[in-house]
Protein backbone atom coordinates (compact mmCIF):
# COMPACT_ATOMS: atom_id res chain seq x y z
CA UNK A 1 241.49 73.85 88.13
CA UNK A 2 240.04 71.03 86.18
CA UNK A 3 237.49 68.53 87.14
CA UNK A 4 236.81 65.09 85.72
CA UNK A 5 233.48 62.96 86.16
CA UNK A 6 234.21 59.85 86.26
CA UNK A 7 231.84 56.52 87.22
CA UNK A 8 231.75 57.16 90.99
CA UNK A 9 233.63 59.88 91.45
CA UNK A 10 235.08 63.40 90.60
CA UNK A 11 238.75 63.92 90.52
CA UNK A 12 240.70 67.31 91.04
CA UNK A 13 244.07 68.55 88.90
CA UNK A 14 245.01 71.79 90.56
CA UNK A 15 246.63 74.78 88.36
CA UNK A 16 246.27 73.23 85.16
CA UNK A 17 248.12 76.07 83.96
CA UNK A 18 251.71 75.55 85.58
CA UNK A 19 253.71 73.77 83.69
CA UNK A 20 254.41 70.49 86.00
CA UNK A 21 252.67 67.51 85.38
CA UNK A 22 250.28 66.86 87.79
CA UNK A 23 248.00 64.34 88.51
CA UNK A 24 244.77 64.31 89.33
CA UNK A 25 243.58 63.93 92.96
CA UNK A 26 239.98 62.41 94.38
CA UNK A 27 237.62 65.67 95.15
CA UNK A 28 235.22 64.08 96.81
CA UNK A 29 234.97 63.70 100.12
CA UNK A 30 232.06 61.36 101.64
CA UNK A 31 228.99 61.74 99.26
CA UNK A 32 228.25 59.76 96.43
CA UNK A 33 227.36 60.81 92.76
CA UNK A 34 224.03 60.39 91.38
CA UNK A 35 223.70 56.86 89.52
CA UNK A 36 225.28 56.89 86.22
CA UNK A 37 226.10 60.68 86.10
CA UNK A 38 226.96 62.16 83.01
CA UNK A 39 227.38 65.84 83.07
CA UNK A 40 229.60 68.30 85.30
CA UNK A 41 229.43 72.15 85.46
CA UNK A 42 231.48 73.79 87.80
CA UNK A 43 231.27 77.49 88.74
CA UNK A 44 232.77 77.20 92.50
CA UNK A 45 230.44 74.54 93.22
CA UNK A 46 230.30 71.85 90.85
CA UNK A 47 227.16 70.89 89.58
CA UNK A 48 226.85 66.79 88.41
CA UNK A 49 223.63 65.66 86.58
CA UNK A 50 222.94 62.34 85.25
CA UNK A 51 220.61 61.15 82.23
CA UNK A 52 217.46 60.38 84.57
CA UNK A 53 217.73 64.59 85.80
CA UNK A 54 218.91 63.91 89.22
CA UNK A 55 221.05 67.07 89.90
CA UNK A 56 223.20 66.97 92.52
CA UNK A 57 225.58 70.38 93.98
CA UNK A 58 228.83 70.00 95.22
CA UNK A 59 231.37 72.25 97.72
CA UNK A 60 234.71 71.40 98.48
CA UNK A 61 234.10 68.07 98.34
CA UNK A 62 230.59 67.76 100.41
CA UNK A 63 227.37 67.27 98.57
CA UNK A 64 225.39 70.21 99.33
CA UNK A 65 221.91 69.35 97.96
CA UNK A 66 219.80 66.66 95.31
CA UNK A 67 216.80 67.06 93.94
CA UNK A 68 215.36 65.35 90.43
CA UNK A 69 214.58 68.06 87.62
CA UNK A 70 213.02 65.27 85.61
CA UNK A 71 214.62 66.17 82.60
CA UNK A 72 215.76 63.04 80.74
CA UNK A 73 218.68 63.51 78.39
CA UNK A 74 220.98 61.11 76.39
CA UNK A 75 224.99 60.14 76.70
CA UNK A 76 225.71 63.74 74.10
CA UNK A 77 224.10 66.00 76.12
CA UNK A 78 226.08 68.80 78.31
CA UNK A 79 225.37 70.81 81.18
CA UNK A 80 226.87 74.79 81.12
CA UNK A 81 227.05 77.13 83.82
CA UNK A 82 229.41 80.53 84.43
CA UNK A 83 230.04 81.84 87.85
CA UNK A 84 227.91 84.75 87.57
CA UNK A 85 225.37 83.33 85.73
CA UNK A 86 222.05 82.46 88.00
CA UNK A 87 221.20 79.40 86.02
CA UNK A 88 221.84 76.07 84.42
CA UNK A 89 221.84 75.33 81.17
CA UNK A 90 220.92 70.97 79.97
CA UNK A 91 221.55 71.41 76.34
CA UNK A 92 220.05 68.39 74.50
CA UNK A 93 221.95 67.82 71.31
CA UNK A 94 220.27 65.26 69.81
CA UNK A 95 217.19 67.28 69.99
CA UNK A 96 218.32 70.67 70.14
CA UNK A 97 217.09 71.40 72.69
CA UNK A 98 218.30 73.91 75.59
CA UNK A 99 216.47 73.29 79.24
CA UNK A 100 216.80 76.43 81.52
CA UNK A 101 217.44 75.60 84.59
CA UNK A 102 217.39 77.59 87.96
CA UNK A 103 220.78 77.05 89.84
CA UNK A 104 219.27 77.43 93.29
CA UNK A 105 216.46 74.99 93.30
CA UNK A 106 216.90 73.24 89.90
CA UNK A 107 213.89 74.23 88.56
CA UNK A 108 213.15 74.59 85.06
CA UNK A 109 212.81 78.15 83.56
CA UNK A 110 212.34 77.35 80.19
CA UNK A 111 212.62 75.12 76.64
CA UNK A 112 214.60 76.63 74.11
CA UNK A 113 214.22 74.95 70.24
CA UNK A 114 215.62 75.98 67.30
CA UNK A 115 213.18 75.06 65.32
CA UNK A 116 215.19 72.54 63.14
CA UNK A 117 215.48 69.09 63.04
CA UNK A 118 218.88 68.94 62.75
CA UNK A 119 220.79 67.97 66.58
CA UNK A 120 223.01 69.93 67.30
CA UNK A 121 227.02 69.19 66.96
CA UNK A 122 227.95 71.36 69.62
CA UNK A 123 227.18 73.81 72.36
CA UNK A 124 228.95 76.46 73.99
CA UNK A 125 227.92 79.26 76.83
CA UNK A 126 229.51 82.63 75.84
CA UNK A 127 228.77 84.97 78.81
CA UNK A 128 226.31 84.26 81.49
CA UNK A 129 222.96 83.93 79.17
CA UNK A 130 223.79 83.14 75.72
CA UNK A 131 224.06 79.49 74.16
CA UNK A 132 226.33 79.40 70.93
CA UNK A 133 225.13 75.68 69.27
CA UNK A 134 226.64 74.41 66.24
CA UNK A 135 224.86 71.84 63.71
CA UNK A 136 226.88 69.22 61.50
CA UNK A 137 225.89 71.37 58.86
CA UNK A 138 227.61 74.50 59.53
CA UNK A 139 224.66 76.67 60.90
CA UNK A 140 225.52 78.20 63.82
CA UNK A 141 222.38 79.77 66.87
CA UNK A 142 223.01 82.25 68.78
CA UNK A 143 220.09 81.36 72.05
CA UNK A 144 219.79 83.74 74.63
């Protein structure tokens, strides 16, 4: 399945990998996003955060819980999960940075840095716990 975030609303394609076209359908059933949400993770319940770290949790459609993390990110930021992974992951680009977050009650874990100045180009979650980040540059962090 695929999920898209769009201004008010999150939109379904089901079985992305037939070969049909298919378009997408509204997800959401009653609740409404966060304002000005930004960032979706989805690991049976979809997870939508927006720059202001209101962090709202999603289940077949019905809002499940909100609750502000007050992390404040920017437009490039991204938000990982897996489905057996017990926690969030708010990766700050711009200031490579990775915010640990706990999946259950949104609390933050930990700060992650690099310990470069250089943001971060990309970011990837290979497993459950470890953050692959890329830099313009060509470095590459393995975070875990």
């Amino acid at each position: 399945n695929l999920y898209m975030l769009t201004a008010d609303s999150i939109s379904k394609i089901a079985d992305v990998s037939q070969a049909a076209t298919k378009e997408p359908a509204p997800w959401l059933k009653s609740a409404a996003l966060p304002p000005q949400s930004s960032m979706l993770a989805v690991d049976g319940n979809v997870y939508v955060m927006n720059n202001s770290g209101a962090l709202a949790v999603y289940y077949r459609g019905e809002k499940e819980s909100e609750i502000n993390t007050f992390i404040v990110s920017n437009s490039g930021s991204v938000l990982l999960t897996s489905k057996d992974s017990d926690k969030l992951y708010l990766v700050n680009k711009a200031l490579a940075r990775i915010y640990e977050l706990d999946k259950k009650s949104g609390s933050l874990i930990r700060t992650l840095k690099t310990g470069s100045s250089e943001p971060f180009a990309d970011a990837y979650l290979a497993g459950n716990s470890t953050v692959i980040a890329t830099a313009k540059d060509g470095r590459i962090w393995e975070i875990k």
